[in-house]
Protein backbone atom coordinates (compact mmCIF):
# COMPACT_ATOMS: atom_id res chain seq x y z
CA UNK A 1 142.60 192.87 136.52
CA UNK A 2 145.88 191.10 137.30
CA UNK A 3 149.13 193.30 138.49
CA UNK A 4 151.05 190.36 137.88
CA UNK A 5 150.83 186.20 137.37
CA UNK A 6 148.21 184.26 135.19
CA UNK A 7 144.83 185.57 134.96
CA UNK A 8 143.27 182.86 136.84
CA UNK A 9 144.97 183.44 140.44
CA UNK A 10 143.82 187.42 139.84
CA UNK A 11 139.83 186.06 138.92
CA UNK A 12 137.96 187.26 142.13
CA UNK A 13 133.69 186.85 142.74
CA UNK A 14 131.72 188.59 145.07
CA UNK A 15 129.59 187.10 146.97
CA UNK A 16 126.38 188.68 149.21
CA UNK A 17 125.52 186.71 152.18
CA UNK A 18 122.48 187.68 154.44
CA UNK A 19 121.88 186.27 157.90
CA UNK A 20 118.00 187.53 158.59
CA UNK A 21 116.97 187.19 162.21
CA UNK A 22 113.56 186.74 163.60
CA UNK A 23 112.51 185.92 167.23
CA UNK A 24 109.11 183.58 167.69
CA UNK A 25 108.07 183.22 171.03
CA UNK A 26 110.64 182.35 173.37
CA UNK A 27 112.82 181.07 169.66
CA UNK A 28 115.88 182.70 167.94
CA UNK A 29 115.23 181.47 164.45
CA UNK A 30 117.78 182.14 161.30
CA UNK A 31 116.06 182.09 157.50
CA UNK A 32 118.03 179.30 155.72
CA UNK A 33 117.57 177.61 152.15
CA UNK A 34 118.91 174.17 150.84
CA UNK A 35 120.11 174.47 147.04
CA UNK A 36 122.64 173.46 144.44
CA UNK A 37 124.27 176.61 143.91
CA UNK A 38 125.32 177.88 147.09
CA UNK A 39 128.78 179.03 146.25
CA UNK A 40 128.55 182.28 143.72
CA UNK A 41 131.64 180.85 142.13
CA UNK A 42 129.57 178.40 140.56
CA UNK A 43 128.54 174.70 140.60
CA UNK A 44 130.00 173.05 144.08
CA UNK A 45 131.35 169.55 144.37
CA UNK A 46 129.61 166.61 144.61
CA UNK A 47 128.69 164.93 148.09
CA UNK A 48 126.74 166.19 150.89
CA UNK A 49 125.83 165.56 154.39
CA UNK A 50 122.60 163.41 154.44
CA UNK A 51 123.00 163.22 150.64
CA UNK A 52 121.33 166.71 150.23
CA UNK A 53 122.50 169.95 150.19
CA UNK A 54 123.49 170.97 154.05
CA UNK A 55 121.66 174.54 155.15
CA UNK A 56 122.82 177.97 154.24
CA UNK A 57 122.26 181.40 154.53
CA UNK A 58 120.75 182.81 151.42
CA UNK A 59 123.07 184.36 149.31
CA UNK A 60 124.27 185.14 145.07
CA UNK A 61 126.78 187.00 143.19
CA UNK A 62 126.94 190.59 142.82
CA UNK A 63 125.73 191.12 139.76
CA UNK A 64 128.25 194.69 138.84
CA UNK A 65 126.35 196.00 135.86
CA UNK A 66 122.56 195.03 137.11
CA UNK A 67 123.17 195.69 140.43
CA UNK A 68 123.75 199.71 141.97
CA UNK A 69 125.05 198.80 145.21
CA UNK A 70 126.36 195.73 147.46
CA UNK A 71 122.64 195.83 149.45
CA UNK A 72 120.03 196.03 146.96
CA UNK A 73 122.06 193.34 145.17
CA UNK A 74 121.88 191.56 148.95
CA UNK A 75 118.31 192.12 149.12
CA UNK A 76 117.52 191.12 145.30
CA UNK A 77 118.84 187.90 146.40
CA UNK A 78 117.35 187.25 149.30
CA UNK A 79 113.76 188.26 147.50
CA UNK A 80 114.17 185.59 144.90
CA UNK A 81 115.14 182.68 147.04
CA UNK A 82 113.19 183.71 150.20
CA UNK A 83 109.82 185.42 148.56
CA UNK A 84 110.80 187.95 151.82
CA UNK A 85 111.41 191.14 151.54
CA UNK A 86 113.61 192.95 154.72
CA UNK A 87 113.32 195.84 156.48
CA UNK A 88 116.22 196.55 158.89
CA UNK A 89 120.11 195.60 157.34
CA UNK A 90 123.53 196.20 158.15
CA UNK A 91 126.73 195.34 156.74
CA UNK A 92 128.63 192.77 159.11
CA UNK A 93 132.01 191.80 157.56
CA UNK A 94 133.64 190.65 154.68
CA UNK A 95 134.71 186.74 154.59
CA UNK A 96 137.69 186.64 152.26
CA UNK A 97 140.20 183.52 153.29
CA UNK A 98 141.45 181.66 150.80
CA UNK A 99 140.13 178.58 150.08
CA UNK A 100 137.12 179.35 152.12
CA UNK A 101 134.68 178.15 148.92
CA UNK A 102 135.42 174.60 147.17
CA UNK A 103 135.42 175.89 143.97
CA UNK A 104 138.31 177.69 144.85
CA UNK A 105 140.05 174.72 145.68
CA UNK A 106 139.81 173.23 142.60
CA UNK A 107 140.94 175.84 140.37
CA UNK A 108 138.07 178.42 140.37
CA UNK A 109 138.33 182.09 141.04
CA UNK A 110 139.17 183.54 145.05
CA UNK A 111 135.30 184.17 146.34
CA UNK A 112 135.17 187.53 148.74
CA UNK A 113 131.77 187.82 150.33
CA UNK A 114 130.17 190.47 151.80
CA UNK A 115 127.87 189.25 154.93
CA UNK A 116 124.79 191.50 155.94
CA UNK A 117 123.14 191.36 158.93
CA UNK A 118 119.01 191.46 158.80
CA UNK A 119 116.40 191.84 161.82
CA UNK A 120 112.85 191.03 160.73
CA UNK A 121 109.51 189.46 162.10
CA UNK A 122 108.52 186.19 161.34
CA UNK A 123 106.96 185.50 157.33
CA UNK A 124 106.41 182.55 155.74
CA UNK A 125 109.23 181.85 153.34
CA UNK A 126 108.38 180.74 149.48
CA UNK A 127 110.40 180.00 146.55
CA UNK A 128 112.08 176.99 145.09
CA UNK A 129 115.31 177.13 146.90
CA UNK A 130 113.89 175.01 150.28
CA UNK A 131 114.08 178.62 152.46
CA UNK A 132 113.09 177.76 156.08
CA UNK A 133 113.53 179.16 159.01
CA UNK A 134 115.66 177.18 162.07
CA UNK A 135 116.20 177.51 165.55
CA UNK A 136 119.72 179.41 165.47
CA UNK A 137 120.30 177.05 168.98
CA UNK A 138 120.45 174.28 166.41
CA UNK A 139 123.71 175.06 164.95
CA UNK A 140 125.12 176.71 167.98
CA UNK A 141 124.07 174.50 171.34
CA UNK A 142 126.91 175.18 173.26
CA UNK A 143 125.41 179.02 173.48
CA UNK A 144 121.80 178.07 174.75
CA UNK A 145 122.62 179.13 178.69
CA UNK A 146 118.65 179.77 179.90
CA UNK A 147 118.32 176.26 181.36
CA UNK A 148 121.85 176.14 183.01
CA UNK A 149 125.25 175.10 181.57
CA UNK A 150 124.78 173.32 178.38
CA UNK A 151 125.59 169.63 178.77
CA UNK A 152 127.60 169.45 175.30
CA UNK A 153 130.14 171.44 177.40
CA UNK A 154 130.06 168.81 180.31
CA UNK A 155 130.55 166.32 178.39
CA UNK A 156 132.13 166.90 175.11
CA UNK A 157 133.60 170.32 174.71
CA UNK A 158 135.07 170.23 178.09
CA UNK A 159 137.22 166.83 177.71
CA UNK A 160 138.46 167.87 174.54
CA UNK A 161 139.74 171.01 175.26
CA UNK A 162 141.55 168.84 178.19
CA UNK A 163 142.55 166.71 175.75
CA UNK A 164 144.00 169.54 173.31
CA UNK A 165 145.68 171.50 176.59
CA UNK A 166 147.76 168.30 177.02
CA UNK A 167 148.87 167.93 173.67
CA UNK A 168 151.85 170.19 173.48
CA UNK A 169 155.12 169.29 175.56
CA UNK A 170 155.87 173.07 176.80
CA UNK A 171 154.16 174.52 179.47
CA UNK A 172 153.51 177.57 178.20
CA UNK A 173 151.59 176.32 175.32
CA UNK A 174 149.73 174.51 177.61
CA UNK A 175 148.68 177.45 179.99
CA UNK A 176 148.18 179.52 176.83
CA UNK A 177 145.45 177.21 175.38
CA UNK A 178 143.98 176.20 179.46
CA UNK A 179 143.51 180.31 179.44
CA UNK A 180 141.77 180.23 176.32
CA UNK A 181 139.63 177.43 176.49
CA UNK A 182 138.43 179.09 180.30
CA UNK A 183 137.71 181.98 178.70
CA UNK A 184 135.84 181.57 175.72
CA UNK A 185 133.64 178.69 177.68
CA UNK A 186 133.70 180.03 180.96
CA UNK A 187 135.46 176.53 182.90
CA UNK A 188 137.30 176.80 185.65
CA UNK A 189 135.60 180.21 187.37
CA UNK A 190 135.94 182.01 184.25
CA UNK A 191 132.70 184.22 183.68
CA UNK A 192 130.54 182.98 180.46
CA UNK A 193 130.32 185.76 177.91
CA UNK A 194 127.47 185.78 175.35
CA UNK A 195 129.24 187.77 172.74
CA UNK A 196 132.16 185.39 172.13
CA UNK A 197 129.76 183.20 169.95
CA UNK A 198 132.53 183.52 167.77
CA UNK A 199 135.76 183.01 169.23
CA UNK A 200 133.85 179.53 170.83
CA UNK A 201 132.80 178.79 167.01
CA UNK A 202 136.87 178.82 165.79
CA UNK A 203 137.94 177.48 168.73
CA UNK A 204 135.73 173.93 168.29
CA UNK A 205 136.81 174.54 164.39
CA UNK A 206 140.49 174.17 165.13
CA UNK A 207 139.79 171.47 167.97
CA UNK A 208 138.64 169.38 165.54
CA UNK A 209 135.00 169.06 166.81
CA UNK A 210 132.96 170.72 163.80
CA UNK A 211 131.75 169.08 161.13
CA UNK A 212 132.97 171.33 158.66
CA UNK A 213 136.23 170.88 160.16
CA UNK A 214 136.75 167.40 158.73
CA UNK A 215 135.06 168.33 155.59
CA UNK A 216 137.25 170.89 155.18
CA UNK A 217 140.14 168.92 155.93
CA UNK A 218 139.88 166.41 153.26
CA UNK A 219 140.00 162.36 154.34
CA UNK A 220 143.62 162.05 153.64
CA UNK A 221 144.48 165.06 156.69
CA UNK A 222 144.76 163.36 160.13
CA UNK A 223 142.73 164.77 162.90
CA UNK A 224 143.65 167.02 165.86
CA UNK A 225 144.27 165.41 168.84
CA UNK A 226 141.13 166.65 170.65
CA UNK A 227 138.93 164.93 167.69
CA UNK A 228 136.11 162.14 168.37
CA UNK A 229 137.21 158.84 167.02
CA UNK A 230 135.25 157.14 165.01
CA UNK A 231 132.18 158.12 161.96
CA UNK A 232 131.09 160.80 163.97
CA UNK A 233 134.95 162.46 162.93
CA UNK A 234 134.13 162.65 159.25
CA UNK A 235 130.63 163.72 160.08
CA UNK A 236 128.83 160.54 158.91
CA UNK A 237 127.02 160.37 162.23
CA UNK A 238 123.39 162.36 162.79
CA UNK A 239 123.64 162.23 166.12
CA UNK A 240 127.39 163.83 166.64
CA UNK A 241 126.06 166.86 164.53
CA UNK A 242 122.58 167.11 166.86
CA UNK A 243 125.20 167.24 169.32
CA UNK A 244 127.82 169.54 168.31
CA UNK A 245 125.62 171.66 166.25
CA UNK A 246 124.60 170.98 162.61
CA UNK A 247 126.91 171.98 159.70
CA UNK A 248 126.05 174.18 156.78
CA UNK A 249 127.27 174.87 153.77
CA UNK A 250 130.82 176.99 153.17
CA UNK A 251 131.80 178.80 156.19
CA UNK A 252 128.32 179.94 156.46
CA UNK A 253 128.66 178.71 159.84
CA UNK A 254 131.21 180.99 160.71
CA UNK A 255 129.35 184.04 159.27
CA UNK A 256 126.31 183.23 161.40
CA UNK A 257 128.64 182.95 164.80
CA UNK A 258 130.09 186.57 163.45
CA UNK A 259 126.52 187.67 162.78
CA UNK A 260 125.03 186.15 166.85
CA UNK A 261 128.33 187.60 168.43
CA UNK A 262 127.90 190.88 166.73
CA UNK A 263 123.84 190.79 167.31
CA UNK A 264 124.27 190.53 171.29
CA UNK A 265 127.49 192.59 171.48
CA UNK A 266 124.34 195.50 170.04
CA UNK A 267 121.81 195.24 172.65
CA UNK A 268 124.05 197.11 174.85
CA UNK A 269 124.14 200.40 172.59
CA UNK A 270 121.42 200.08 170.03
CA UNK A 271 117.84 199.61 170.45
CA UNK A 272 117.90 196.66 167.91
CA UNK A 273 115.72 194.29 169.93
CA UNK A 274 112.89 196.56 169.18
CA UNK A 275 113.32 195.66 165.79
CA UNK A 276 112.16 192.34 166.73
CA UNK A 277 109.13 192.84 168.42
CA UNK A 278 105.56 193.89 167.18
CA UNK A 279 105.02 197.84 167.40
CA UNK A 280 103.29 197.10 171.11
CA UNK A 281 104.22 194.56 173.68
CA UNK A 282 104.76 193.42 177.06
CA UNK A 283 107.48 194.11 179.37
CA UNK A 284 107.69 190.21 179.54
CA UNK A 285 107.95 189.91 176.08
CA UNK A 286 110.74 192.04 175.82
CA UNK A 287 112.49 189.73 178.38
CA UNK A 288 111.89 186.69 176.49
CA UNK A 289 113.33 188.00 173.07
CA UNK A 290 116.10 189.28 175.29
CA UNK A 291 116.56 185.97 176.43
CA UNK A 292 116.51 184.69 173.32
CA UNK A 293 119.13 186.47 171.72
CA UNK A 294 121.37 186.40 174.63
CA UNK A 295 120.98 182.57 175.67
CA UNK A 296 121.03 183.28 179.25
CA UNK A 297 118.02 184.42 182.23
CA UNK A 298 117.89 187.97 182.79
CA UNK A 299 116.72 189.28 186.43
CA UNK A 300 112.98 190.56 186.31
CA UNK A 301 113.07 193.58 188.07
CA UNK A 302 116.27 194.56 187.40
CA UNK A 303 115.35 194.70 183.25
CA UNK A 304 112.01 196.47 184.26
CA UNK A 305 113.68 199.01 186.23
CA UNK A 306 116.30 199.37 183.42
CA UNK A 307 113.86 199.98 180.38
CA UNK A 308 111.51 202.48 182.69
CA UNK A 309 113.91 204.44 183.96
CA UNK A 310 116.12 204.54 180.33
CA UNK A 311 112.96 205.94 178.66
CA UNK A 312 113.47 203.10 176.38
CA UNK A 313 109.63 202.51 176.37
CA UNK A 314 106.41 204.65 177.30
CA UNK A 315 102.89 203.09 178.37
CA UNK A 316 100.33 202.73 176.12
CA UNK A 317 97.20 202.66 178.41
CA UNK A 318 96.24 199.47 176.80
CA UNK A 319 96.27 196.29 178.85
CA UNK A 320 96.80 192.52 176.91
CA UNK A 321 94.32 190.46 177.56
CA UNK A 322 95.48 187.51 175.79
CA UNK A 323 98.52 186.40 178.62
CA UNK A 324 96.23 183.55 180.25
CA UNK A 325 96.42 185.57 183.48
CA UNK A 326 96.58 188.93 185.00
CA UNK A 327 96.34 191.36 182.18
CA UNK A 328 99.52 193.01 181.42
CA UNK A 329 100.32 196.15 180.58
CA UNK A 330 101.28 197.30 176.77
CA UNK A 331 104.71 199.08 176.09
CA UNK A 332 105.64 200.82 172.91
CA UNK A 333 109.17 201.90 171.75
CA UNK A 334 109.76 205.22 172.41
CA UNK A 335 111.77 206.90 169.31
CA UNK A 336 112.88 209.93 171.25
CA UNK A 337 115.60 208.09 173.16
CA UNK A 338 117.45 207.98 169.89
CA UNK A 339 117.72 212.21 170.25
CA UNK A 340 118.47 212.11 174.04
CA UNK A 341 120.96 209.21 174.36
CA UNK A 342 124.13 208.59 172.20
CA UNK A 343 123.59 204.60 172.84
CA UNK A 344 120.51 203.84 173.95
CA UNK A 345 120.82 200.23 174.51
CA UNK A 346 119.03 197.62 176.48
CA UNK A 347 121.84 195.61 177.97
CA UNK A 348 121.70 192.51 179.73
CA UNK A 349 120.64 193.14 183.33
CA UNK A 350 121.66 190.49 186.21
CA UNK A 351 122.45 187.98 183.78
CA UNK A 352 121.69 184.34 185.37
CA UNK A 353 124.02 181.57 184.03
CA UNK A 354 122.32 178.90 186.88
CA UNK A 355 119.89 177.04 186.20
């Protein structure tokens, strides 16, 4: 309870978020749902993209007396609005900025909310709540590198951040902003770095080229200088969101870029891609949910020799008959490396950014 001022600024609600992960195919996909009360503060304010309620990641209130700890109350809440249940979790961060939930903003209590991180196979989602599952490319299109540079960077990411370099008078704020615009989006030689998915994220926030952005903003708020003109500004326009990625509800954008950056910074110490696959595989399908995750090609051989010679995986004897072609061998995780190796990660071998 409050150490000091009115009760209200001292009410606080915690909040469980989940961002569950499943790979189909050659497809990152995140489990979303569409419902009325997204924010566990309580009802949020009228007026939503499309007129419906924009995708989020499923989430509740900790419930402190019914629930014993931050996770099952996590995975209580993702049961009921999902009908999934979800093997492996970890906790990814806590979200706690003020304002971050509308209901704040008009009065209602601060909302902290602990984000988990959850990598499962594929189920078919049930429940009332509209829980789907979505290309994660969809919200984040900039990141999709296995076809070549992106052309949202081309042709709007890259002008604006021209646009926003220019803005100051100094120089130095210029060249500080130039570096960090290379960086994050690899322009101007700068190498392209998969974990960053969210550094690029804030950096289009505060641009002015998210959606959320201008929602968050208010209509009265002018625009940053590196802003589209125009509908597509306030998010009216279908197309500028295909474009730029498509918005979701709170900062549950922002969790998910935490939760993709965090997810790819892994493969190169824990074996979490095996989470992801069935209990036997191919070699190539291990490069393709690689792929997936990381947004980028990965050289053949060079992942082959990698996993062999790691003792990441062991032969099974079995051949698949089902790839349309030669048959290729099966692969199984092999649990020991967790005893031999301290981080026994996968990596990203000869990553190739061309198309």
């Amino acid at each position: 309870m409050p150490f000091g001022g009115n009760a209200l600024e001292s009410q606080v609600v915690i909040g469980l978020n989940a961002v569950i992960v499943a790979v189909t195919g050659d497809t990152p996909r995140i489990l979303t749902v569409r419902r009325e009360g997204t924010s566990p503060a309580g009802p949020p304010p009228t007026g939503h993209e499309n007129g419906g309620w924009p995708d989020a990641i499923p989430s509740g209130p900790f419930n402190p007396s019914g629930d014993r700890t931050l996770e099952l109350g996590m995975r209580r809440w993702v049961r009921g609005q999902t009908g999934l249940g979800i093997g492996y979790v970890e906790q990814l961060y806590t979200f706690g900025d003020r304002n971050r939930d509308p209901v704040e903003c008009r009065g209602g209590p601060r909302v902290i909310s602990v984000a988990y991180l959850a990598l499962v196979r594929e189920g078919k989602p049930s429940g009332a709540t509209g829980a789907d599952w979505r290309d994660w490319y969809r919200f984040f299109p900039w990141e999709d590198w296995r076809g070549g540079p992106p052309a949202v960077i081309a042709e709007h990411i890259g002008p604006a951040l021209e646009r926003w370099v220019r803005t100051p008078p100094d120089r130095r704020t210029q060249r500080e902003r130039r570096e960090r615009g290379d960086i994050h989006f690899g322009l101007r030689g700068a190498p392209w770095v998969p974990e960053r998915v969210l550094e690029r994220y804030e950096l289009i926030y505060e641009i002015g080229l998210a959606v959320e952005a201008f929602r968050d903003r208010g209509p009265s708020e002018p625009a940053p200088p590196a802003a589209p003109s125009g509908g597509a500004q306030r998010g009216r326009g279908d197309g500028w969101a295909k474009q730029m990625g498509q918005p979701m509800a709170l900062d549950h954008r922002r969790i998910l870029a935490t939760a993709l950056g965090r997810l790819r910074g892994k493969l190169k110490y824990r074996p979490v891609v095996f989470e992801l696959l069935p209990a036997e595989f191919t070699l190539l399908q291990l490069q393709r949910v690689l792929e997936a995750l990381a947004g980028v090609r990965l050289h053949k051989q060079n992942l082959r020799r990698l996993v062999e010679k790691g003792g990441l995986v062991e032969g099974t004897g079995r051949l698949d008959l089902r790839t349309g072609g030669r048959p290729a061998e099966l692969f199984r995780f092999r649990r020991n490396v967790l005893r031999e190796r301290p981080a026994p990660g996968v990596g990203l071998p000869g990553i190739r950014t061309g198309a």
